[in-house]
N, C-alpha and C. Protein backbone atom coordinates (compact mmCIF):
# COMPACT_ATOMS: atom_id res chain seq x y z
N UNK A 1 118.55 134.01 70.80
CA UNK A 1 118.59 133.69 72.21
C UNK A 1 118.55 132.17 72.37
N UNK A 2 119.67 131.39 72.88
CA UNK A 2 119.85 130.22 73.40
C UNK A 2 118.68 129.82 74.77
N UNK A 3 117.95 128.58 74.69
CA UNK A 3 117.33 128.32 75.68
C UNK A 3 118.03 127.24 76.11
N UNK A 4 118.26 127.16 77.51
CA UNK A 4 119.30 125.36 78.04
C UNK A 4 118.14 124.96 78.67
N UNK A 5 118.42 123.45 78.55
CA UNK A 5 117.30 122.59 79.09
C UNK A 5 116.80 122.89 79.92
N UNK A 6 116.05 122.26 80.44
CA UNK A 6 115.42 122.43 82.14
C UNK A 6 116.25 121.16 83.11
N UNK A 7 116.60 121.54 83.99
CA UNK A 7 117.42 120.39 84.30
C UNK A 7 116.29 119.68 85.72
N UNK A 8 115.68 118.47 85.54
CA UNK A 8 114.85 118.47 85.78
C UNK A 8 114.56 116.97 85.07
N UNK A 9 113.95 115.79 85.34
CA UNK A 9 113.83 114.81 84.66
C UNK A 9 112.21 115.04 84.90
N UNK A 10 111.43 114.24 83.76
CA UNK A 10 110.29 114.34 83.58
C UNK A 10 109.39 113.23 83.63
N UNK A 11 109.74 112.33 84.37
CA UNK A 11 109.27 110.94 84.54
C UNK A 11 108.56 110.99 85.64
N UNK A 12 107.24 110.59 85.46
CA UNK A 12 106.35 110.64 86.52
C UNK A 12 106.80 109.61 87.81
N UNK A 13 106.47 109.58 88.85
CA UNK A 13 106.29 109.26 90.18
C UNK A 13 105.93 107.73 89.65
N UNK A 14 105.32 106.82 89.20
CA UNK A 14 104.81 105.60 88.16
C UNK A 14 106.11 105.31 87.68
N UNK A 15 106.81 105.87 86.49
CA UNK A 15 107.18 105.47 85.41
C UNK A 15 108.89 105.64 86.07
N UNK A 16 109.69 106.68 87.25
CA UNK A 16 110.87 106.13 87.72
C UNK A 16 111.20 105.02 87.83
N UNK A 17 110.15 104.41 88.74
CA UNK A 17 110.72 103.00 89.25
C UNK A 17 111.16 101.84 88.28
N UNK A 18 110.22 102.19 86.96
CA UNK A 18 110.49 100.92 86.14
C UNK A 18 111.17 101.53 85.48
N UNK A 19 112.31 102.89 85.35
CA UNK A 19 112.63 102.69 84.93
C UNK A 19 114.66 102.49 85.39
N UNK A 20 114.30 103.43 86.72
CA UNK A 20 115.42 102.40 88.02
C UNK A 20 116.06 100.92 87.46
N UNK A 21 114.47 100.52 87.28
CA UNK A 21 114.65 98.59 87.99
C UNK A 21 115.40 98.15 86.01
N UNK A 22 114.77 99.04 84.95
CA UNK A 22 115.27 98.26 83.96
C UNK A 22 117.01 98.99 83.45
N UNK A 23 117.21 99.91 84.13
CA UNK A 23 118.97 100.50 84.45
C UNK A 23 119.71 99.54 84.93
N UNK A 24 119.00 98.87 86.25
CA UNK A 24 119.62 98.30 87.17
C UNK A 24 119.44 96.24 86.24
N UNK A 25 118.77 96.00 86.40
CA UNK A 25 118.42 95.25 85.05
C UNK A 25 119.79 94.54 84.44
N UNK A 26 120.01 95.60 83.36
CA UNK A 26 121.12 95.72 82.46
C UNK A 26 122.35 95.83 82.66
N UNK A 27 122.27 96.32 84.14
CA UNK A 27 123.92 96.45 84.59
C UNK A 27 124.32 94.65 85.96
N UNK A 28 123.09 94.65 86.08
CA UNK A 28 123.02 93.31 86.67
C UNK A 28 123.50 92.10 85.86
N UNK A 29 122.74 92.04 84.68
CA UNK A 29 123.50 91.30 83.34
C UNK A 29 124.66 91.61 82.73
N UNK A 30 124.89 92.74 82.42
CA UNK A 30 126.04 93.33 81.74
C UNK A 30 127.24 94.02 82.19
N UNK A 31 126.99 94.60 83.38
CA UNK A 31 127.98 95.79 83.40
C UNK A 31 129.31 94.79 84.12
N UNK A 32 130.03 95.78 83.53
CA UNK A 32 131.82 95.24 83.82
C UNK A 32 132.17 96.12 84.65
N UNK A 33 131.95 97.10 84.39
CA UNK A 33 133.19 98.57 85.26
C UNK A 33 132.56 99.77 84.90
N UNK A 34 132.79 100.86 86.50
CA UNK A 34 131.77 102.06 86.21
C UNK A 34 133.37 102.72 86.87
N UNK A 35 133.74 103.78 86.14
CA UNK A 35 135.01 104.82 87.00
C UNK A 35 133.69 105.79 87.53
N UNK A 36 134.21 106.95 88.12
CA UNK A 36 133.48 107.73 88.63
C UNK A 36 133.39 108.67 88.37
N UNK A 37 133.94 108.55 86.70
CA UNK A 37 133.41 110.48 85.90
C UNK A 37 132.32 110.35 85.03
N UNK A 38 131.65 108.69 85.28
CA UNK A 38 130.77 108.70 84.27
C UNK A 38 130.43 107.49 83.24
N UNK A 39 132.14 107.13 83.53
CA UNK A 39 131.69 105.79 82.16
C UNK A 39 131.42 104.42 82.72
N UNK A 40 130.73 103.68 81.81
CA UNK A 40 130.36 102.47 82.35
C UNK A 40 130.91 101.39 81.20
N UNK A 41 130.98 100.22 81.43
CA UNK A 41 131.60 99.66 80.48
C UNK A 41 131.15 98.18 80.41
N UNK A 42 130.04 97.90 79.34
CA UNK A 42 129.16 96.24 79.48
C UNK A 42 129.29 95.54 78.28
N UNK A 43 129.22 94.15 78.28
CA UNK A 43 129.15 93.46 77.64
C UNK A 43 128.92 93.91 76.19
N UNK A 44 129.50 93.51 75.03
CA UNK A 44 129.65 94.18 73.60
C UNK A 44 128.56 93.45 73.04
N UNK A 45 127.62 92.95 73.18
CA UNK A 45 126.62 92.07 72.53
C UNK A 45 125.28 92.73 71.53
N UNK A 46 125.05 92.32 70.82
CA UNK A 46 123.98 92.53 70.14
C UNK A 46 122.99 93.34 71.22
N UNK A 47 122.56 92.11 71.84
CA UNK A 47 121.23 92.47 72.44
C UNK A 47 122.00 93.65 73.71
N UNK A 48 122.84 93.41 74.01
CA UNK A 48 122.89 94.61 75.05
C UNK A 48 123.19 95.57 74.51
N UNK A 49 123.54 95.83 73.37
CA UNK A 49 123.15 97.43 72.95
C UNK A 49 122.24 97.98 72.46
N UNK A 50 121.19 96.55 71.84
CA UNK A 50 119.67 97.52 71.73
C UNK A 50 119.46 97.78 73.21
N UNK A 51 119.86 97.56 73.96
CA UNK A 51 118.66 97.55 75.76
C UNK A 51 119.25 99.29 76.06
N UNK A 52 120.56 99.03 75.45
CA UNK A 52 121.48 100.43 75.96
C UNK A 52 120.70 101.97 75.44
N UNK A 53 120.83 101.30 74.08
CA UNK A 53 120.15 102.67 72.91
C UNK A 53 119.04 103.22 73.53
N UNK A 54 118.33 101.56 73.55
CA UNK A 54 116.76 102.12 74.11
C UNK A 54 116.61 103.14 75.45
N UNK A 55 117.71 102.61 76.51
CA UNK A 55 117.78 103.07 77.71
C UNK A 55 118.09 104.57 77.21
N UNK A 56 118.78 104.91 76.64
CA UNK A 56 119.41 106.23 75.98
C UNK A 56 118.03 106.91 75.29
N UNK A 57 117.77 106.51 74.44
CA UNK A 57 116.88 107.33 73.86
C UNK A 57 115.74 107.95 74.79
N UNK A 58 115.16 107.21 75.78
CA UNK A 58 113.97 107.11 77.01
C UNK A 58 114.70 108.36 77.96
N UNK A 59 116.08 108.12 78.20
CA UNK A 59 116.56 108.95 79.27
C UNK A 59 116.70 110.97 78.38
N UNK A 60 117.14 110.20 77.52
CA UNK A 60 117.21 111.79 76.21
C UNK A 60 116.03 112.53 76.09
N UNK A 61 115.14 111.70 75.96
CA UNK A 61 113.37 112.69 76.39
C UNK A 61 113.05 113.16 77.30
N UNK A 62 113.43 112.09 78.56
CA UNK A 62 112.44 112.72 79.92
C UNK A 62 114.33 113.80 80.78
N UNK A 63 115.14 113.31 80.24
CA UNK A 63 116.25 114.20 80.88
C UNK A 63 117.25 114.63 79.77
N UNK A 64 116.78 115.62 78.87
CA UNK A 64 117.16 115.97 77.81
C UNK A 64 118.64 116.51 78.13
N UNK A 65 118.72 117.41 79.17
CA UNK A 65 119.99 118.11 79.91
C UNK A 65 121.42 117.08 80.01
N UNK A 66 121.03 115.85 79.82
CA UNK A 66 121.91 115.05 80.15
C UNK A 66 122.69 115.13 79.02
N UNK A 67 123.65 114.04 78.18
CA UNK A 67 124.94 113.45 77.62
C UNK A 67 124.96 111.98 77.69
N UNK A 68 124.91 111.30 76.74
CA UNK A 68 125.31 110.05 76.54
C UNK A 68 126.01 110.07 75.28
N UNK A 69 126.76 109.21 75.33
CA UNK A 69 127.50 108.47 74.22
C UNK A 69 127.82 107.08 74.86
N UNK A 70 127.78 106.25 73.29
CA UNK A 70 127.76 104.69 73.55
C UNK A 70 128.59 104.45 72.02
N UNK A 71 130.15 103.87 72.59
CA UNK A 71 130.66 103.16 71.41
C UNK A 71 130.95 102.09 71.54
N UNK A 72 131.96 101.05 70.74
CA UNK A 72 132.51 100.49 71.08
C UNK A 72 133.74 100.50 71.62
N UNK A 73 134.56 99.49 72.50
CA UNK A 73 136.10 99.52 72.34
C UNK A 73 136.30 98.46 73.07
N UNK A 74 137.76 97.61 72.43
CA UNK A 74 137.91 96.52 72.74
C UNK A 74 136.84 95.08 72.79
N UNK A 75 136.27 95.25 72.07
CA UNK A 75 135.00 94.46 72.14
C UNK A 75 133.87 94.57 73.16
N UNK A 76 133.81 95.96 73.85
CA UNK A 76 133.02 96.28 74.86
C UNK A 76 132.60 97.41 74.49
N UNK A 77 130.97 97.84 75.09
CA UNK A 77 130.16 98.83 74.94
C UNK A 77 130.30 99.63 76.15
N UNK A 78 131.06 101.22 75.13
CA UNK A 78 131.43 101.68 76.36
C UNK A 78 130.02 103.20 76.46
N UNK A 79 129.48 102.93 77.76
CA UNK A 79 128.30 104.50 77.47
C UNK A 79 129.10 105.43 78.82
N UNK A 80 129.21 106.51 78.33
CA UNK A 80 129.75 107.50 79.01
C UNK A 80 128.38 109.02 78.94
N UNK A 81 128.33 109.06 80.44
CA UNK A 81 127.22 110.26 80.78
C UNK A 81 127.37 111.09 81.19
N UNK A 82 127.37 112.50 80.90
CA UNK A 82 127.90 113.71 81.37
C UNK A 82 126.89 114.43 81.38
N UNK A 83 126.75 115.95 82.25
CA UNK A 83 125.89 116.50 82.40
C UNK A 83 126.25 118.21 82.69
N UNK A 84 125.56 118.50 82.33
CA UNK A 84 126.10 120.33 82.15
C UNK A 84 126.38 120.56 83.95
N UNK A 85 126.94 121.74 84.45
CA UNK A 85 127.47 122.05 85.31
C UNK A 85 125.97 122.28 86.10
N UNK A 86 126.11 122.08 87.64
CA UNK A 86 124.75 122.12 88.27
C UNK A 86 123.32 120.77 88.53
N UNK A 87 124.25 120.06 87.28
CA UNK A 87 122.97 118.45 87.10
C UNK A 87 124.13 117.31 87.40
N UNK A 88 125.48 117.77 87.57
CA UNK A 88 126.60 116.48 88.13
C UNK A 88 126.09 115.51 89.06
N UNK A 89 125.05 115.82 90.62
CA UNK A 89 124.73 114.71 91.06
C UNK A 89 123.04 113.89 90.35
N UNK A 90 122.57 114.26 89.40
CA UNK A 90 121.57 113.91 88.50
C UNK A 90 122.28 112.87 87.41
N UNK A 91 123.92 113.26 87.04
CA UNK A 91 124.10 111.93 86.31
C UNK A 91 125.13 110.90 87.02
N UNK A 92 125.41 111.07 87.90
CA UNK A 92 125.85 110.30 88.83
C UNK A 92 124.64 109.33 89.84
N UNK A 93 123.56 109.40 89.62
CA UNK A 93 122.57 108.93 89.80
C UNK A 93 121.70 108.16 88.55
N UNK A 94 122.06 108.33 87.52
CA UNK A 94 121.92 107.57 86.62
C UNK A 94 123.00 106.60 86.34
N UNK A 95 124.27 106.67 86.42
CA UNK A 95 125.58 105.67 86.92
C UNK A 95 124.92 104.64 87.67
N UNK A 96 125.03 104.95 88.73
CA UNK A 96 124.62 104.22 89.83
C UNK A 96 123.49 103.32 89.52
N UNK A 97 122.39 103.98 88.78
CA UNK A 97 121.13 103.07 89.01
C UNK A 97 122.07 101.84 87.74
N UNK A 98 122.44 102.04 86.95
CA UNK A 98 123.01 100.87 86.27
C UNK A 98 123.85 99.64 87.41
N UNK A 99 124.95 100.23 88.33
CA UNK A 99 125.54 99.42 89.02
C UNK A 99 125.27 99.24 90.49
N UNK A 100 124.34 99.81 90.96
CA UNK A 100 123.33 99.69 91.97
C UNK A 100 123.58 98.47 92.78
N UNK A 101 123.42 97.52 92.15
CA UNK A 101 123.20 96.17 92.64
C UNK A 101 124.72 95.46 92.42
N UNK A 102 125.05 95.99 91.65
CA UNK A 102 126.66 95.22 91.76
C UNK A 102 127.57 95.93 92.82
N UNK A 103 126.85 97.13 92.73
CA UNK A 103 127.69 97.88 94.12
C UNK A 103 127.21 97.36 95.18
N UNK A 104 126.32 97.09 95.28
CA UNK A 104 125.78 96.48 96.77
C UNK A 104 126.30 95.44 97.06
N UNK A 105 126.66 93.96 95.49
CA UNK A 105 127.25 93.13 96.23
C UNK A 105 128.68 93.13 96.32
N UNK A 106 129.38 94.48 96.06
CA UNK A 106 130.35 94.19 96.21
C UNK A 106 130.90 95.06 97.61
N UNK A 107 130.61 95.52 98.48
CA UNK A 107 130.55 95.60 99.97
C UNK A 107 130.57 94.49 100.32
């Protein structure tokens, strides 16, 4: 018998916000381009892909249900987030908190 995640993030009421502000953070510094099935596309640098991994690994615990992948291409780090059927506006909300602020200034 297959058990599927709980779809459901597990980050206390405390620990969202910081971790919102360090999504938003990274895409403030880094991010180039978000399409709207998911992928995001930032700066190819050393240090911005430990920030990425880390961001990945943190999000893989408390929202296991989710999908990431992070490669390269073209000299850019590309992380693409998908999410089983039913959690679509849960990773479209993790999109966002990366370009949050670049979306805002770009209105």
């Amino acid at each position: 018998m297959t058990t599927e995640p709980r779809i459901a993030c597990s980050l206390s009421t405390d620990e969202l916000p910081k971790r919102l502000a360090e999504m938003a953070a990274i895409g403030r510094e880094s991010l180039l381009s978000v399409r709207p099935e998911g992928v995001l596309r930032f700066r190819g640098d050393r240090a911005v892909r430990e920030h990425l991994e880390a961001i990945i690994a943190a999000e893989s615990e408390c929202c296991s249900f989710l999908g990431f992948e992070l490669h390269e291409d073209a000299g850019e780090l590309v992380l693409t987030v998908t999410a089983p059927e039913g959690a679509e506006p849960l990773a479209v909300d993790i999109v966002n908190a990366f370009g949050r602020e670049a979306n805002a200034a770009a209105r």
